[in-house]
Protein backbone atom coordinates (compact mmCIF):
# COMPACT_ATOMS: atom_id res chain seq x y z
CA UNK A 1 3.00 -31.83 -8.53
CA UNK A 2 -0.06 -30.01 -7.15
CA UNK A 3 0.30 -27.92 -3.95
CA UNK A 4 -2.78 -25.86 -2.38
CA UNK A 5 -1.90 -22.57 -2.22
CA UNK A 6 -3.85 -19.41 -1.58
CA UNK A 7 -3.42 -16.58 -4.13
CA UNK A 8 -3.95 -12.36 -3.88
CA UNK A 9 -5.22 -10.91 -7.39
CA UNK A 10 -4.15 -7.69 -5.71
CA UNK A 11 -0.88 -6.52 -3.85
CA UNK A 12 -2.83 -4.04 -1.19
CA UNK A 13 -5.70 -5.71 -0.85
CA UNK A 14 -6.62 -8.85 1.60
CA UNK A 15 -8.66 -11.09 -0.41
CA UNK A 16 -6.83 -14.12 -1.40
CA UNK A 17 -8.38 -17.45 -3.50
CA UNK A 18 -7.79 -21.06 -3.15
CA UNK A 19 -5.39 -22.21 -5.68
CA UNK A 20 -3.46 -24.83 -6.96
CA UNK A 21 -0.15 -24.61 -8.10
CA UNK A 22 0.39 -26.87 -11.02
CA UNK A 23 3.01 -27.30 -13.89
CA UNK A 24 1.78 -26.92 -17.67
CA UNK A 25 3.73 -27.01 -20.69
CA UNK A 26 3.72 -23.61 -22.52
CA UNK A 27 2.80 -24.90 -25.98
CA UNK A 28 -0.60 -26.46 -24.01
CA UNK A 29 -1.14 -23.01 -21.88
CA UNK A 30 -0.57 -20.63 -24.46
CA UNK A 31 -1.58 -22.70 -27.98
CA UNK A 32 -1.24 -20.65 -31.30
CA UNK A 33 -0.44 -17.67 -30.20
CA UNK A 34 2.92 -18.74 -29.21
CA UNK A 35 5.19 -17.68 -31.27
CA UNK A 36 8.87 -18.24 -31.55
CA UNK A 37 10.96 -21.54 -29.98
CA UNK A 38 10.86 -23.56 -26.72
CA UNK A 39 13.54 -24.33 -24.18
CA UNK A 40 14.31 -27.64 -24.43
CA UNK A 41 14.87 -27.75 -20.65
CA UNK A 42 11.88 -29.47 -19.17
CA UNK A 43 12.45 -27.72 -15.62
CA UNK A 44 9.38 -25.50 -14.99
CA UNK A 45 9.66 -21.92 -14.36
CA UNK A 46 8.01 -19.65 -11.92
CA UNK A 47 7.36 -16.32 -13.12
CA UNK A 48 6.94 -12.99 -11.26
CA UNK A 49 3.16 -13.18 -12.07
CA UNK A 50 2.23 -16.84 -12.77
CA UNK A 51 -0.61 -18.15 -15.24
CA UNK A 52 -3.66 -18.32 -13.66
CA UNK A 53 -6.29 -20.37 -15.16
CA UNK A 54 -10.33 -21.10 -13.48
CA UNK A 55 -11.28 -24.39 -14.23
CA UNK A 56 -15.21 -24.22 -15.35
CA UNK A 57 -17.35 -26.79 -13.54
CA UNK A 58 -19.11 -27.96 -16.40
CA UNK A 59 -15.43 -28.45 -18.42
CA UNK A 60 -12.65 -26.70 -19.98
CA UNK A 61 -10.32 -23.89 -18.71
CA UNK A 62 -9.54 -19.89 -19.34
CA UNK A 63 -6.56 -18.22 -18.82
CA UNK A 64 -6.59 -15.07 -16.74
CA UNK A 65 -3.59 -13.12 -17.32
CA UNK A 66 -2.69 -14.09 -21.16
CA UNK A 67 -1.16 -10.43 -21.84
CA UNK A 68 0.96 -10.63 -18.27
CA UNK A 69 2.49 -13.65 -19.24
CA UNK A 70 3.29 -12.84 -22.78
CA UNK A 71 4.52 -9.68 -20.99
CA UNK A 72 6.72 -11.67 -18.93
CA UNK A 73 8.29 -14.24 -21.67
CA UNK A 74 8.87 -11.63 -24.06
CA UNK A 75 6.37 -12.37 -26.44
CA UNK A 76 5.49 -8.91 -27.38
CA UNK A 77 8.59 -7.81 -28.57
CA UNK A 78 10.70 -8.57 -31.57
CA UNK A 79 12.75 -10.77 -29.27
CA UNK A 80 12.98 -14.66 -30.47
CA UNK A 81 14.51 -16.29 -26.76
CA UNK A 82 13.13 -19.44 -26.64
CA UNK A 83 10.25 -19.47 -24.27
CA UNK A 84 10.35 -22.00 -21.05
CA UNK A 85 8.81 -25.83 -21.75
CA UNK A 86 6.59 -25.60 -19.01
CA UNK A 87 5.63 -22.94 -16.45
CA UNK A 88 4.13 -23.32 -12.66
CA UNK A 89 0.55 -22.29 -12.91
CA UNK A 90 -2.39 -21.16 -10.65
CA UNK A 91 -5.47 -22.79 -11.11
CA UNK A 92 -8.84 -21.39 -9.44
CA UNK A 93 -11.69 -23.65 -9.57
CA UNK A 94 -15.05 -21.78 -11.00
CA UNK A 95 -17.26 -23.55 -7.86
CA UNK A 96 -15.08 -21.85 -5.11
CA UNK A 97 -14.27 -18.49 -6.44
CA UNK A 98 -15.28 -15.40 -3.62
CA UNK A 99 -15.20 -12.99 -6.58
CA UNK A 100 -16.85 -13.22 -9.80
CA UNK A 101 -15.78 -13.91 -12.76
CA UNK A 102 -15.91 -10.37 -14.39
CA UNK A 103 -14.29 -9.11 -11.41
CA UNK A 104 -11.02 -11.82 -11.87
CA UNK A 105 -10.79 -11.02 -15.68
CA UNK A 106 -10.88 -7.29 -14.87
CA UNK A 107 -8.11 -7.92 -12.41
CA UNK A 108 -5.51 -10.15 -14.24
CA UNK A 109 -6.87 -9.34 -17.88
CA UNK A 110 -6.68 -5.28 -17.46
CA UNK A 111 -4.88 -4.40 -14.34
CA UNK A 112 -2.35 -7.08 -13.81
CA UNK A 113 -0.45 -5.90 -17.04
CA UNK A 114 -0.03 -2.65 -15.73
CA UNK A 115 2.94 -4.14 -13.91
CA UNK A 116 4.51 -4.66 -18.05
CA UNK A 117 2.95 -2.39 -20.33
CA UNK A 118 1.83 1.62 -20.16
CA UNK A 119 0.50 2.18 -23.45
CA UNK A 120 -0.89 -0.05 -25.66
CA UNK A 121 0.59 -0.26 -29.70
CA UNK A 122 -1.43 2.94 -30.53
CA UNK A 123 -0.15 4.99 -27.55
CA UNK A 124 -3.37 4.58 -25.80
CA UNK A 125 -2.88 4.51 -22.27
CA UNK A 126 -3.73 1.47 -20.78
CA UNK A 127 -4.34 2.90 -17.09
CA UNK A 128 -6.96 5.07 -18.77
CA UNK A 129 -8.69 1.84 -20.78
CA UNK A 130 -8.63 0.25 -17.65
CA UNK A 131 -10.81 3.31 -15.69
CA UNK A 132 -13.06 4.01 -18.95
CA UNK A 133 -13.83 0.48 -18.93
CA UNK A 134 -14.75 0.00 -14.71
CA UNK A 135 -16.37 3.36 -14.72
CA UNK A 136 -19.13 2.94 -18.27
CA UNK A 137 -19.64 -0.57 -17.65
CA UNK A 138 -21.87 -0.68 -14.53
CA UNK A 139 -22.38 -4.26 -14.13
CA UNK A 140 -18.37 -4.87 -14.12
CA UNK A 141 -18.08 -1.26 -11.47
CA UNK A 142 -21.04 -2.99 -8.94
CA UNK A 143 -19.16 -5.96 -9.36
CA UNK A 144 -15.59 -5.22 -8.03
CA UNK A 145 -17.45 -2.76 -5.47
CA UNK A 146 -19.30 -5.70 -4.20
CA UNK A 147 -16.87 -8.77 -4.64
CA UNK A 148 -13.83 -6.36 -3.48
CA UNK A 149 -14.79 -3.53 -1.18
CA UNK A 150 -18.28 -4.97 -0.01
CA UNK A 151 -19.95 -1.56 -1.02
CA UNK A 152 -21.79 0.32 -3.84
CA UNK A 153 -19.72 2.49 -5.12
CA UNK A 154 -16.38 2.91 -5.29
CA UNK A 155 -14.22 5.89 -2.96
CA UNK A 156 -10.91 7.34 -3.83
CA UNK A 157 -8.80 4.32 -1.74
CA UNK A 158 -10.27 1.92 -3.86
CA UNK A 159 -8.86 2.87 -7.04
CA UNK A 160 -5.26 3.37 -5.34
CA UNK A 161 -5.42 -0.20 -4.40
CA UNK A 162 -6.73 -1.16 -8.26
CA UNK A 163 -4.03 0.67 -9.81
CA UNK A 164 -1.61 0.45 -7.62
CA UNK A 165 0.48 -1.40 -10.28
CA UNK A 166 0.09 1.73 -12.59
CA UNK A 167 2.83 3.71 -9.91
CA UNK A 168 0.71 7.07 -10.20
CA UNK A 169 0.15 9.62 -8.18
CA UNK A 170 -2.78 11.14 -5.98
CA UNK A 171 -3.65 13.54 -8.96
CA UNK A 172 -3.64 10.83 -11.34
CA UNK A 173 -5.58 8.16 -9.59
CA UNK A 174 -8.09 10.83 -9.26
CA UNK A 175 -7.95 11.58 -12.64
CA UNK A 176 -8.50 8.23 -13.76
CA UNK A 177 -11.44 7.85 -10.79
CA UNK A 178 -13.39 10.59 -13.12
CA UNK A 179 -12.72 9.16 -16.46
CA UNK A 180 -15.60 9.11 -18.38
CA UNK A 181 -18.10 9.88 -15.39
């Protein structure tokens, strides 16, 4: 079953990407780094925050979000539930993306988890990773200005719509708007 479907990489923001929803079986999405059992029950499951994968035009596939899904089937934790046979996936197509690359791994590969996960296993927070890494690395910063906001630089309102997920505060967001500038 494949069904077009247009997708939104962020909650308060209108940009949305051609899609196609798609069922994969976990072992195949996830290979060795799943650990622990799987459900025996071949009916797929939709998760709160599906795998998305971009299909490269010159062959093969990446997934987007690996941490959010983990996140979501309990892979993190000590926990040993089986994990779903096969899950309902998003896949992108590399030749018709409106946002770059760097800008789509920034949004489901650091922000996404948000929605899961605070700190990291060190007690790092992983808001603040997030902010150090967007604000030092300029090519990734003029890339989610451009591909998001259409600008240069990036106000105020455009990190409360990148961290939204994160739940914080005016103070905060500003906070995390300054790290490491």
């Amino acid at each position: 079953m494949n069904i077009a479907v247009r997708i939104r990489p962020l909650s308060m923001h209108p940009l949305t990407l051609p899609a196609t929803l798609e069922t994969r079986a976990t072992p195949d999405l996830l290979g060795p780094q799943l650990r622990g059992s799987v459900s025996d029950d071949p009916t797929p499951q939709l998760l709160t925050h599906p795998p998305v994968v971009v299909a490269h035009a010159e062959g093969g596939e990446t997934l987007l979000n690996r941490d959010t899904v983990a996140c979501q089937l309990q892979m993190t934790s000590d926990m040993q539930t089986p994990v779903p046979h096969s899950l309902m996936v998003y896949r992108l197509e590399s030749a018709t993306l409106q946002a770059s690359l760097r800008t789509l791994h920034f949004l489901y590969g650091q922000l996404q988890p948000l929605n899961y996960q605070k700190i990291d296993a060190n007690d790092n927070r992983l808001a603040d990773i997030a902010a150090r890494t967007l604000n030092t690395d300029r090519s990734l910063y003029t890339a989610i200005a451009q591909d998001l906001f259409g600008r240069r630089s990036l106000a105020l309102r455009h990190y409360r719509m990148l961290f939204a997920a994160t739940g914080l505060g005016e103070r905060s967001i500003r906070k995390l708007k300054n790290t490491a500038l």
